[in-house]
C-alpha atoms as a PDB file:
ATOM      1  CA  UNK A   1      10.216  24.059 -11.521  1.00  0.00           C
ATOM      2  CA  UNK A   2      11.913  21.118 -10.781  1.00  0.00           C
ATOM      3  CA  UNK A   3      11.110  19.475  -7.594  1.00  0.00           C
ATOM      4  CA  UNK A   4      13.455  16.083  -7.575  1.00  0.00           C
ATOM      5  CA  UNK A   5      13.386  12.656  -8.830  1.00  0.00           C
ATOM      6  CA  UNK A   6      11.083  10.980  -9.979  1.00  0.00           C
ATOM      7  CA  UNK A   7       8.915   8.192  -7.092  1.00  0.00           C
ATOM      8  CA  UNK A   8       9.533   5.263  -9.281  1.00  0.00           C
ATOM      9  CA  UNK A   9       6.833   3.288  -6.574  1.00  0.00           C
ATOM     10  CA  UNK A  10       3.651   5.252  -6.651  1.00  0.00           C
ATOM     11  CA  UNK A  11       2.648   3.872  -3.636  1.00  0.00           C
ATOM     12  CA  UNK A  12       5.297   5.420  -1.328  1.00  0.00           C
ATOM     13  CA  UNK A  13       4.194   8.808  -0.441  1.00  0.00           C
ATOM     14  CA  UNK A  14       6.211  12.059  -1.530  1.00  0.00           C
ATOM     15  CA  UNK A  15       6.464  15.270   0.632  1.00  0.00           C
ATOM     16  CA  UNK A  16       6.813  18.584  -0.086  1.00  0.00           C
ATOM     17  CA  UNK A  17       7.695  20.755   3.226  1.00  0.00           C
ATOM     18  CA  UNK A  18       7.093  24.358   4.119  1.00  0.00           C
ATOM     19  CA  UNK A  19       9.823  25.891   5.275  1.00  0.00           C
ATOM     20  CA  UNK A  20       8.865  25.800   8.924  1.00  0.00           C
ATOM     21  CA  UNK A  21       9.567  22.144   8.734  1.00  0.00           C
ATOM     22  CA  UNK A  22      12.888  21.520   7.806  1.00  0.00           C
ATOM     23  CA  UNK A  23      14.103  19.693  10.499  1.00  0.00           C
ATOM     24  CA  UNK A  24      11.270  17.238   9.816  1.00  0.00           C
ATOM     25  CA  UNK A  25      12.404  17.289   5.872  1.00  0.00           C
ATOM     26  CA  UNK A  26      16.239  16.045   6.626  1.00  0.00           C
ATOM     27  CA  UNK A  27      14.176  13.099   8.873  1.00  0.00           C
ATOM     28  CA  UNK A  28      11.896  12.187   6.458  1.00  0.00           C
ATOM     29  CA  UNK A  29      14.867  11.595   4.005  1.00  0.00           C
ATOM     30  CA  UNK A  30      16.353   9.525   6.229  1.00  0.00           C
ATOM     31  CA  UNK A  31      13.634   7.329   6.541  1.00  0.00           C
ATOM     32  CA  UNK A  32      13.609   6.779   2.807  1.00  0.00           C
ATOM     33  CA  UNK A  33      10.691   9.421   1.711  1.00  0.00           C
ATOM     34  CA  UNK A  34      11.214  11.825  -1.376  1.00  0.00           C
ATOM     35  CA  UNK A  35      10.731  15.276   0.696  1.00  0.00           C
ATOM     36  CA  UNK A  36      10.848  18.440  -1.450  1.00  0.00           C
ATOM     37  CA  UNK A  37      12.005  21.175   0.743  1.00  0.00           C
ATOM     38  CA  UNK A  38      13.056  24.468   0.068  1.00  0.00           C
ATOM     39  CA  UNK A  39      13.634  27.355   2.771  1.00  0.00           C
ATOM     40  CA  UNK A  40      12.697  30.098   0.288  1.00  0.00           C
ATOM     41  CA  UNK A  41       9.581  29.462  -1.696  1.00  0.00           C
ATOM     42  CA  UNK A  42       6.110  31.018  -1.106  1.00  0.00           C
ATOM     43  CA  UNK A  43       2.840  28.820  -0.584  1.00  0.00           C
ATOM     44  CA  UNK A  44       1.859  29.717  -4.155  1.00  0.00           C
ATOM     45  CA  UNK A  45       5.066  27.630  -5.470  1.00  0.00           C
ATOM     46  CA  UNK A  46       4.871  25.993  -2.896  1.00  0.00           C
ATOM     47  CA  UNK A  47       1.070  24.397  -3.919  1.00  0.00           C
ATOM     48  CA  UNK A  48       2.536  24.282  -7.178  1.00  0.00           C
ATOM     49  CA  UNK A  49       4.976  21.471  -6.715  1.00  0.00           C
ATOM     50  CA  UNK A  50       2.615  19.464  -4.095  1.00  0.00           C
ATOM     51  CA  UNK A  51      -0.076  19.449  -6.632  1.00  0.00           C
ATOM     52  CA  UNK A  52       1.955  18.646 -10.267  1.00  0.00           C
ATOM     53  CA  UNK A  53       4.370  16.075  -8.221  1.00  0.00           C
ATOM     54  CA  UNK A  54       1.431  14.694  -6.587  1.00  0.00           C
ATOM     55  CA  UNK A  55       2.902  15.555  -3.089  1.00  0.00           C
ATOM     56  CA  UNK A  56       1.240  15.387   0.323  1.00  0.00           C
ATOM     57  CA  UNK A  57       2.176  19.281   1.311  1.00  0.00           C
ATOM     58  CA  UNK A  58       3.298  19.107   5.138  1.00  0.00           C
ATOM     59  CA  UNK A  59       2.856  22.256   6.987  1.00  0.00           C
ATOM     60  CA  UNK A  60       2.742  24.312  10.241  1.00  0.00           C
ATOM     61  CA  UNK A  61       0.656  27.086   8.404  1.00  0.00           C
ATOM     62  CA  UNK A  62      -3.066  26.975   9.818  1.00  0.00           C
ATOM     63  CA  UNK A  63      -3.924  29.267   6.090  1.00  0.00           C
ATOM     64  CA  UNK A  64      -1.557  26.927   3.755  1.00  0.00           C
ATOM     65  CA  UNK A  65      -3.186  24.048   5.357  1.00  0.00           C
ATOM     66  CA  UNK A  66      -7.094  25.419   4.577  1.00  0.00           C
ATOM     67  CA  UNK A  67      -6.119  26.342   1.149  1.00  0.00           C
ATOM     68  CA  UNK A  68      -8.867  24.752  -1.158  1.00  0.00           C
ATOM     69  CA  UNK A  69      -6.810  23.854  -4.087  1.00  0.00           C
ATOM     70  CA  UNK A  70      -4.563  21.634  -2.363  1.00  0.00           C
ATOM     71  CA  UNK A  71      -5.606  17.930  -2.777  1.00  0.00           C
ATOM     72  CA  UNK A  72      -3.558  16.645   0.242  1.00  0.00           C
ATOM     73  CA  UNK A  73      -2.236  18.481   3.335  1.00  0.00           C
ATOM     74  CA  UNK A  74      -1.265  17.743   6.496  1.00  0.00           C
ATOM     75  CA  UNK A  75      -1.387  20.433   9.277  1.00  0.00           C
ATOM     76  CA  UNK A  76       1.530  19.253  11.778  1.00  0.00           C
ATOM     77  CA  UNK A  77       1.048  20.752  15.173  1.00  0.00           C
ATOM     78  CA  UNK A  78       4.069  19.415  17.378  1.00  0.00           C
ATOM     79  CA  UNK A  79       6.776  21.532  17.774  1.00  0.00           C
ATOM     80  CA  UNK A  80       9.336  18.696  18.613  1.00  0.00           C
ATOM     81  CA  UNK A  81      10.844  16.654  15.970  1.00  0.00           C
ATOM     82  CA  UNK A  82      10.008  13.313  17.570  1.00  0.00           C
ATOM     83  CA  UNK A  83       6.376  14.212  17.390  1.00  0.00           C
ATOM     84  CA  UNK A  84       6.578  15.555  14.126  1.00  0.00           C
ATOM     85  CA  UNK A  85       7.895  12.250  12.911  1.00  0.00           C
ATOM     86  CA  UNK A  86       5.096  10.512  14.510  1.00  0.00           C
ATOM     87  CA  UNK A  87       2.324  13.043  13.433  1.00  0.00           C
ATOM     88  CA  UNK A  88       3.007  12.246   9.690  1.00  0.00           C
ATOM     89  CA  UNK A  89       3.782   8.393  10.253  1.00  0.00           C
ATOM     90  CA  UNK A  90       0.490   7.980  11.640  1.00  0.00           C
ATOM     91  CA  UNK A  91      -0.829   9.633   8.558  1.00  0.00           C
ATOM     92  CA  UNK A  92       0.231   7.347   6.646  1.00  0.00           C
ATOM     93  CA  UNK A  93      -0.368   4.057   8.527  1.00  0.00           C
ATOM     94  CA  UNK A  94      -3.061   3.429   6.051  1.00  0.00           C
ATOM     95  CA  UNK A  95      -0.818   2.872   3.545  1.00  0.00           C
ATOM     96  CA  UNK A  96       0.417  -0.005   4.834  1.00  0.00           C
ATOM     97  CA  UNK A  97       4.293   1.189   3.724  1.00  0.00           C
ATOM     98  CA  UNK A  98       7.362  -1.070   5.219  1.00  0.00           C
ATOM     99  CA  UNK A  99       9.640   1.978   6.614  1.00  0.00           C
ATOM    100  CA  UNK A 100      12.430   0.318   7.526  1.00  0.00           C
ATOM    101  CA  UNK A 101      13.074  -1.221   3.952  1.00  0.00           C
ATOM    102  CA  UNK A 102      12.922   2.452   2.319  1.00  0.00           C
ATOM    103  CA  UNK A 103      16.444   3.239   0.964  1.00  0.00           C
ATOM    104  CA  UNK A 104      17.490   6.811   2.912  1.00  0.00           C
ATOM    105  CA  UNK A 105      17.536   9.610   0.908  1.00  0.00           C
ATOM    106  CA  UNK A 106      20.256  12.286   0.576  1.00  0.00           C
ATOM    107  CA  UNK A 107      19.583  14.310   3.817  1.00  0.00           C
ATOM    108  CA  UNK A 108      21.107  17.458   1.878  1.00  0.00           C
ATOM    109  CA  UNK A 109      19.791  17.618  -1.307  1.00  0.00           C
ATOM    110  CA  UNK A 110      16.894  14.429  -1.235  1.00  0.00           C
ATOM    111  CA  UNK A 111      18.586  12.724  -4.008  1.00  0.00           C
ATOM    112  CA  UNK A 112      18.723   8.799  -4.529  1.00  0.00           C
ATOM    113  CA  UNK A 113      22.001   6.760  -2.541  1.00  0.00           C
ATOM    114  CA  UNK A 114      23.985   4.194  -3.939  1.00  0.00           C
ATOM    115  CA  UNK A 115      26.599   2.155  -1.724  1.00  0.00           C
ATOM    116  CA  UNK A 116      29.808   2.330  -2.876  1.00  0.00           C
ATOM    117  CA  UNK A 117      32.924   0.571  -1.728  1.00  0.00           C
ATOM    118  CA  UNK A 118      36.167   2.176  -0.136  1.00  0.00           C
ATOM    119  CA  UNK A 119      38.142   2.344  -3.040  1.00  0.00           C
ATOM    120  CA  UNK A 120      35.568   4.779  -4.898  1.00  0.00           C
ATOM    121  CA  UNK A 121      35.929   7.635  -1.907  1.00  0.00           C
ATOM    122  CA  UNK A 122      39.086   6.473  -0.798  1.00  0.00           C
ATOM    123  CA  UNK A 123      40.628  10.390  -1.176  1.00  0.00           C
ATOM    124  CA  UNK A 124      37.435  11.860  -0.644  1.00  0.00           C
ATOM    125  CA  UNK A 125      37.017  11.091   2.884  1.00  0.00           C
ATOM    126  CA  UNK A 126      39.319  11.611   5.712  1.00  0.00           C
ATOM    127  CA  UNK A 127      41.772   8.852   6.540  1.00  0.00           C
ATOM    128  CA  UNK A 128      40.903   7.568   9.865  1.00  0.00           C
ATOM    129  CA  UNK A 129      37.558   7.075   8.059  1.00  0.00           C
ATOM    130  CA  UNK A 130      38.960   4.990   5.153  1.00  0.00           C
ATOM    131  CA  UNK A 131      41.336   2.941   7.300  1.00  0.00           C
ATOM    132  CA  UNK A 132      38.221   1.808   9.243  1.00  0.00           C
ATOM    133  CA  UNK A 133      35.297   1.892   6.806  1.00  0.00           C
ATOM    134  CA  UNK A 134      34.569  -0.352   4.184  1.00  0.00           C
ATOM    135  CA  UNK A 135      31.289   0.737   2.649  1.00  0.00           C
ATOM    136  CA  UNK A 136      30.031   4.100   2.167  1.00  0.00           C
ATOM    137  CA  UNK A 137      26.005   5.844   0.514  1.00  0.00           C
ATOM    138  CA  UNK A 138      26.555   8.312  -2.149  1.00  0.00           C
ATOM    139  CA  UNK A 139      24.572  10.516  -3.299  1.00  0.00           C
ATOM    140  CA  UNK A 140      23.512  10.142  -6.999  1.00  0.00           C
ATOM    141  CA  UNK A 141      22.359  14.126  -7.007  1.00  0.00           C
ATOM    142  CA  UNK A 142      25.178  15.840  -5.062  1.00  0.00           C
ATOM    143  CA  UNK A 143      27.792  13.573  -4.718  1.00  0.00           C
ATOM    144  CA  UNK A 144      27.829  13.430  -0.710  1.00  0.00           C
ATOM    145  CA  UNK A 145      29.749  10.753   1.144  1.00  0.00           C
ATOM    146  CA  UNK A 146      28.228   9.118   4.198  1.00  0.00           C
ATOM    147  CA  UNK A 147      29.013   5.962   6.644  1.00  0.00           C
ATOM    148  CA  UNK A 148      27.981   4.155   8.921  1.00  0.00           C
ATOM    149  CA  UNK A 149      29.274   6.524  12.310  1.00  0.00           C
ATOM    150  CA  UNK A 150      27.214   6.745  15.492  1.00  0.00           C
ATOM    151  CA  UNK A 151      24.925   8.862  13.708  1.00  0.00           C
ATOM    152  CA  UNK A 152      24.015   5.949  12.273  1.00  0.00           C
ATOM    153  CA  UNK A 153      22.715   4.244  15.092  1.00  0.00           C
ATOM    154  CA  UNK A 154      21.279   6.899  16.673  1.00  0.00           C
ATOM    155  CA  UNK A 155      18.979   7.458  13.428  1.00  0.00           C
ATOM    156  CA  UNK A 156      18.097   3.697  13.343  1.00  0.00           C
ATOM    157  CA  UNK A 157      17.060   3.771  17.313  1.00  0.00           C
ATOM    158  CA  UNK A 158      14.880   7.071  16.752  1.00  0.00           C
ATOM    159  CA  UNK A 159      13.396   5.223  13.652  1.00  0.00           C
ATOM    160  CA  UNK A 160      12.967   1.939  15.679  1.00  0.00           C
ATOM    161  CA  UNK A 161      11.400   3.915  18.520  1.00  0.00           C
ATOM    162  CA  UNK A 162       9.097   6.097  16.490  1.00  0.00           C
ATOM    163  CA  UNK A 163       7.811   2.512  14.708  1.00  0.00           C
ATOM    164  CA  UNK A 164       7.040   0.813  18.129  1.00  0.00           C
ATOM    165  CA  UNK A 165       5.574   3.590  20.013  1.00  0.00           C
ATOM    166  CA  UNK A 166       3.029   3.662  16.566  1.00  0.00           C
ATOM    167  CA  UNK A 167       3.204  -0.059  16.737  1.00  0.00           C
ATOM    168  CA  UNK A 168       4.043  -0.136  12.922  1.00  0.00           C
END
């Protein structure tokens, strides 16, 4: 089973989700981690891709997160998103990883962005947006078009605020 691209830095953590978490999967994308997440596997493939990709398996399953075989788990007990986030940040604060210089994943599909200029999505996006945009993330995997809206903004303050309330 394929379960994404491959983490070129081995010290950046990957993430495979359960599908009580996907919420949390489109953030962690965002901030630049390679989340597997699929809404319609069991915890057998599930343990499957966490072990052979060498993911940490994130969960709200109190069983999936005792299961012996699994190397590294991480039982997330918040149900808000903004907790979430900081539940699984905090986990990794060990590793010593620079989140705001992570590239941002694909929310959609997880796959690797490259920017692109206007002329490239020029008649894939809607006009207002190309008269007032000038660069644009692509997806490598799916093809998806995003700029820099509000959403942009708000997704850099939650990241900001999440990073000083850990004191990162």
């Amino acid at each position: 089973m394929l379960s994404g691209k491959e983490n070129k830095d081995k010290s950046i953590p990957k993430f495979a989700v359960d599908v009580m978490l996907g919420s949390l999967s489109r953030w962690l994308r965002l901030f630049g981690f390679d989340t597997f997440y699929k809404n319609n596997l069991t915890d057998k493939e599930l343990i499957k891709i966490s072990l052979q990709d060498e993911r940490i398996l994130l969960t709200k399953d109190n069983a999936l997160a005792k299961s012996k075989i699994l190397k590294n788990v991480l039982l997330i007990s918040s149900e808000e998103l903004e907790l979430q986030l900081k539940e699984v940040l905090t986990y990794l604060r060990k590793n010593k990883i620079e989140i705001l210089s992570l590239p941002p994943r694909c929310p959609v599909c997880n796959g690797e962005m490259r920017t692109v200029e206007r002329e490239e999505v020029i008649t894939e996006v809607p006009d207002y947006i190309s008269m007032t945009m000038n660069q644009f993330l692509k997806c490598k995997a799916c093809g998806k078009i995003y700029w820099h809206g509000s959403h942009k903004e708000k997704i850099e303050d939650l990241k900001k605020k999440i990073l000083k309330d850990l004191k990162f």
